[in-house]
Protein backbone atom coordinates (compact mmCIF):
# COMPACT_ATOMS: atom_id res chain seq x y z
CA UNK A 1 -67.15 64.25 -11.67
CA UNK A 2 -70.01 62.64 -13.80
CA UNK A 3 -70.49 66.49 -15.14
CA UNK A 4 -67.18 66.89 -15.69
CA UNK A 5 -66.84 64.34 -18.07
CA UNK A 6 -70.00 65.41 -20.16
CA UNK A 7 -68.60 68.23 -20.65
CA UNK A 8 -65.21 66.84 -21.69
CA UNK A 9 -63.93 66.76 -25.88
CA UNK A 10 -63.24 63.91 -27.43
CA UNK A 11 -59.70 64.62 -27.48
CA UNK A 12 -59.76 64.37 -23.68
CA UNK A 13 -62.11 61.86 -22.89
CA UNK A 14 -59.52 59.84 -25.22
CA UNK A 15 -56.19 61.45 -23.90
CA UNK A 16 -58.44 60.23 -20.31
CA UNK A 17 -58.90 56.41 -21.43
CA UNK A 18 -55.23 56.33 -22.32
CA UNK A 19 -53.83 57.73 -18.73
CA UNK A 20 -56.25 54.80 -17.77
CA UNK A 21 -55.09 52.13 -19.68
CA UNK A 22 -51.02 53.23 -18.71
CA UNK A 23 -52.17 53.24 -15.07
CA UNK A 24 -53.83 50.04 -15.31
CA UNK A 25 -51.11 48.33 -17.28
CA UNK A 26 -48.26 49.63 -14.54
CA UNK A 27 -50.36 48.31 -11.64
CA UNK A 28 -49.33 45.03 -9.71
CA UNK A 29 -50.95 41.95 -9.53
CA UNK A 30 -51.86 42.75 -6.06
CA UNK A 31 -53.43 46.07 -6.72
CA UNK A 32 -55.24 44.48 -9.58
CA UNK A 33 -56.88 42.51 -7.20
CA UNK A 34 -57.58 44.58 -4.74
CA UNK A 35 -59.17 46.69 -7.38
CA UNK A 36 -61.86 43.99 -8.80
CA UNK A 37 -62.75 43.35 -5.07
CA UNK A 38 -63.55 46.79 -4.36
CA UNK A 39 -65.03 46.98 -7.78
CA UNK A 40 -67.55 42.97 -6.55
CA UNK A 41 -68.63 44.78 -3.32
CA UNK A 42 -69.78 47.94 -5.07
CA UNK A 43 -71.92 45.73 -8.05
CA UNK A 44 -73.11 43.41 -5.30
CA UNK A 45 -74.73 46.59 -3.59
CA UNK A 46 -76.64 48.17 -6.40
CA UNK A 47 -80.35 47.38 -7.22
CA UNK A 48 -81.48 45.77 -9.72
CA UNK A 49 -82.87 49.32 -10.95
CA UNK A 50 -79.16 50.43 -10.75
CA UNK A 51 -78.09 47.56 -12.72
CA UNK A 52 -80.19 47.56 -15.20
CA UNK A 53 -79.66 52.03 -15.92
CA UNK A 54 -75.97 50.43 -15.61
CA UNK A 55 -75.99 47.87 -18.48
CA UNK A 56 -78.13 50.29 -20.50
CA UNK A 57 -74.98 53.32 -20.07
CA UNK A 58 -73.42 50.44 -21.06
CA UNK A 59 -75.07 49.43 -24.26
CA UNK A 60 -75.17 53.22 -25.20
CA UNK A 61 -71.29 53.30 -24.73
CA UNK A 62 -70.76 50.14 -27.16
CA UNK A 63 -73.50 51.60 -29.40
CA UNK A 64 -71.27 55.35 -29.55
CA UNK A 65 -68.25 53.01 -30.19
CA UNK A 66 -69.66 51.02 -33.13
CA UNK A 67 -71.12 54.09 -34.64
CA UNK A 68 -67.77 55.86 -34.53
CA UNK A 69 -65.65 52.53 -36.22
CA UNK A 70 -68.31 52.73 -38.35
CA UNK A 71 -68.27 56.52 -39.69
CA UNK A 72 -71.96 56.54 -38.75
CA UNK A 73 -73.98 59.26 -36.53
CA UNK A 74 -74.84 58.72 -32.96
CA UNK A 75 -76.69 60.78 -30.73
CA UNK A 76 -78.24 58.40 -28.42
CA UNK A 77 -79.07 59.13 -25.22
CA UNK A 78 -80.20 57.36 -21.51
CA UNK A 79 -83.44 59.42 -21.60
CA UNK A 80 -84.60 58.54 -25.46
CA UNK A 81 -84.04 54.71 -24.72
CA UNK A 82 -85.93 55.14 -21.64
CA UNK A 83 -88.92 57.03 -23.75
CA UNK A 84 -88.93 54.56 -26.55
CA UNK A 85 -88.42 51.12 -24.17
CA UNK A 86 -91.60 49.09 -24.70
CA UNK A 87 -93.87 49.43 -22.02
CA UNK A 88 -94.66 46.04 -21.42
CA UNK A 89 -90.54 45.69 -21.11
CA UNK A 90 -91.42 42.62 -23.99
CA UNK A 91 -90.09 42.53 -27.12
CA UNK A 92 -92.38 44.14 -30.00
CA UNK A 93 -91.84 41.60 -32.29
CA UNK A 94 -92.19 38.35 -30.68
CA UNK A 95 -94.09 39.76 -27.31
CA UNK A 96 -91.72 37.53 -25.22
CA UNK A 97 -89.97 39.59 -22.03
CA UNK A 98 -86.47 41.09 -22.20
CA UNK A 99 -84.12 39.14 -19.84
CA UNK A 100 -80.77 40.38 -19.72
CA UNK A 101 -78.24 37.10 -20.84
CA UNK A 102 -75.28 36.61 -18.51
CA UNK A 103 -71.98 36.91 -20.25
CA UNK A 104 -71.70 33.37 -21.45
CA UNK A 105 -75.43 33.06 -22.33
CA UNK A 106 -76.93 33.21 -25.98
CA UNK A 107 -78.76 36.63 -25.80
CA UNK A 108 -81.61 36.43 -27.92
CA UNK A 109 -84.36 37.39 -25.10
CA UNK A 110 -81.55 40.74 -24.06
CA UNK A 111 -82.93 44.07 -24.99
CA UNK A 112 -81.23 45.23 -28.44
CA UNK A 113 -80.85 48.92 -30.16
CA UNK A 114 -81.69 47.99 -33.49
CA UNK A 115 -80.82 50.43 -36.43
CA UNK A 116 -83.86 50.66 -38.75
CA UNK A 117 -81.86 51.90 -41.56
CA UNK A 118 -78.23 50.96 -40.89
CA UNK A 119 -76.28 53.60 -43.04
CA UNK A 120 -78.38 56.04 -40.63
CA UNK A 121 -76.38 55.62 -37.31
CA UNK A 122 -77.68 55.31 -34.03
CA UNK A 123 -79.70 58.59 -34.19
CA UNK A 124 -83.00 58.80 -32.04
CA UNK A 125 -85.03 59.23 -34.98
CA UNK A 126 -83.46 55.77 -36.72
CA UNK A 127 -83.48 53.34 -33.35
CA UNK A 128 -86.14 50.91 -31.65
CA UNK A 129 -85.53 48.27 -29.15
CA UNK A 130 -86.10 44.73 -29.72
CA UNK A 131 -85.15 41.47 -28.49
CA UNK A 132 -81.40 39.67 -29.34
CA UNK A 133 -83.13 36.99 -31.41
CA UNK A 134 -85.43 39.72 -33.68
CA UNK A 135 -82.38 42.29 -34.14
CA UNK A 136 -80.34 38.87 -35.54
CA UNK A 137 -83.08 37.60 -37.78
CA UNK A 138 -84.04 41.12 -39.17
CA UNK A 139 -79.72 41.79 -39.53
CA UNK A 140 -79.16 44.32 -42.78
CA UNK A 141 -81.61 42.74 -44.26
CA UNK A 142 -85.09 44.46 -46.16
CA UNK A 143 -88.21 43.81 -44.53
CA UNK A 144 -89.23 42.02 -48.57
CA UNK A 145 -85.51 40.26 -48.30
CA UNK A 146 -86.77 38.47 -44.56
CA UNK A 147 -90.19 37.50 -45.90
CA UNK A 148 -88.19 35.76 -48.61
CA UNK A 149 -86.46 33.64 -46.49
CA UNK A 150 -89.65 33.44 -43.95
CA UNK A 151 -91.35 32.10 -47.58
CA UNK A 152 -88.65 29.91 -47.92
CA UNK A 153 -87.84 28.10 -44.87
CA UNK A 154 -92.01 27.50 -44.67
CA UNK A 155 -91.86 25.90 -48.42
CA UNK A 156 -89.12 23.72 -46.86
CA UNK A 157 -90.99 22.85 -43.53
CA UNK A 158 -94.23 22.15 -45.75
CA UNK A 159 -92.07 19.72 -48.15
CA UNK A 160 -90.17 17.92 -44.94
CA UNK A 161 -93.89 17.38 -43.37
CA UNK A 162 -95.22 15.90 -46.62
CA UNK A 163 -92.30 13.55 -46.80
């Protein structure tokens, strides 16, 4: 099935989703229940391996959808994130270790795909992975544009010591 749908178009992948959504939206409350349990039981048996390969599909998939609201390229893959994730599974720029926030939690240890240059897409050539916190501070910003504000806030933190 999983080749099946790799192999699919856009036009039915999409013409897929919506046969989804119609099924999902006719469905009683009963079923809809019965679904999410069935649904518990099968996350509740998955290694943490599993989990994590599962909320990286899952990143790539958000990533693919940004990229196309966007107008941008994409051509991200499971295997290049793999071959590009830090070794140390830390994040490059502040060395502390990627922790994956629950849905409620701030997420600035979670593991990020940053876009070096933004009008380039997600392409494997213009991605790296860093922490919540580091893709936030860094933004669309210039690498001269976030030492001005590093400059900045330290002028401030220098004057508020002196006081």
């Amino acid at each position: 099935q999983r080749k099946r749908r790799a192999n699919m178009t856009e036009e039915q992948k999409e013409n897929r989703a919506e046969a989804q959504r119609k099924r999902r939206a006719n469905m009683t409350e009963e079923e809809r229940k019965r679904l999410i349990e069935i649904n518990r039981k099968c996350v509740a048996n998955r290694t943490e391996e599993d989990k994590e390969l599962f909320a990286l599909k899952s990143q790539i998939g958000n990533c693919r959808k940004r990229a196309k609201q966007r107008g941008v390229p994409f051509n991200l893959t499971l295997d290049h994130i793999l071959e590009i994730w830090p070794p140390d599974n830390k994040c490059p720029v502040f060395g502390t270790p990627f922790v994956r926030s629950k849905r409620c939690e701030p997420r600035s240890t979670s593991p990020c795909f940053d876009q070096i240059e933004p009008a380039k897409g997600y392409t494997i050539d213009n991605v790296q992975v860093i922490s919540g916190l580091a893709n936030t501070i860094k933004s669309d910003a210039t690498a001269a544009e976030v030492m001005m504000v590093a400059q900045y806030l330290l002028k401030k933190e220098r004057e508020r010591a002196s006081t």
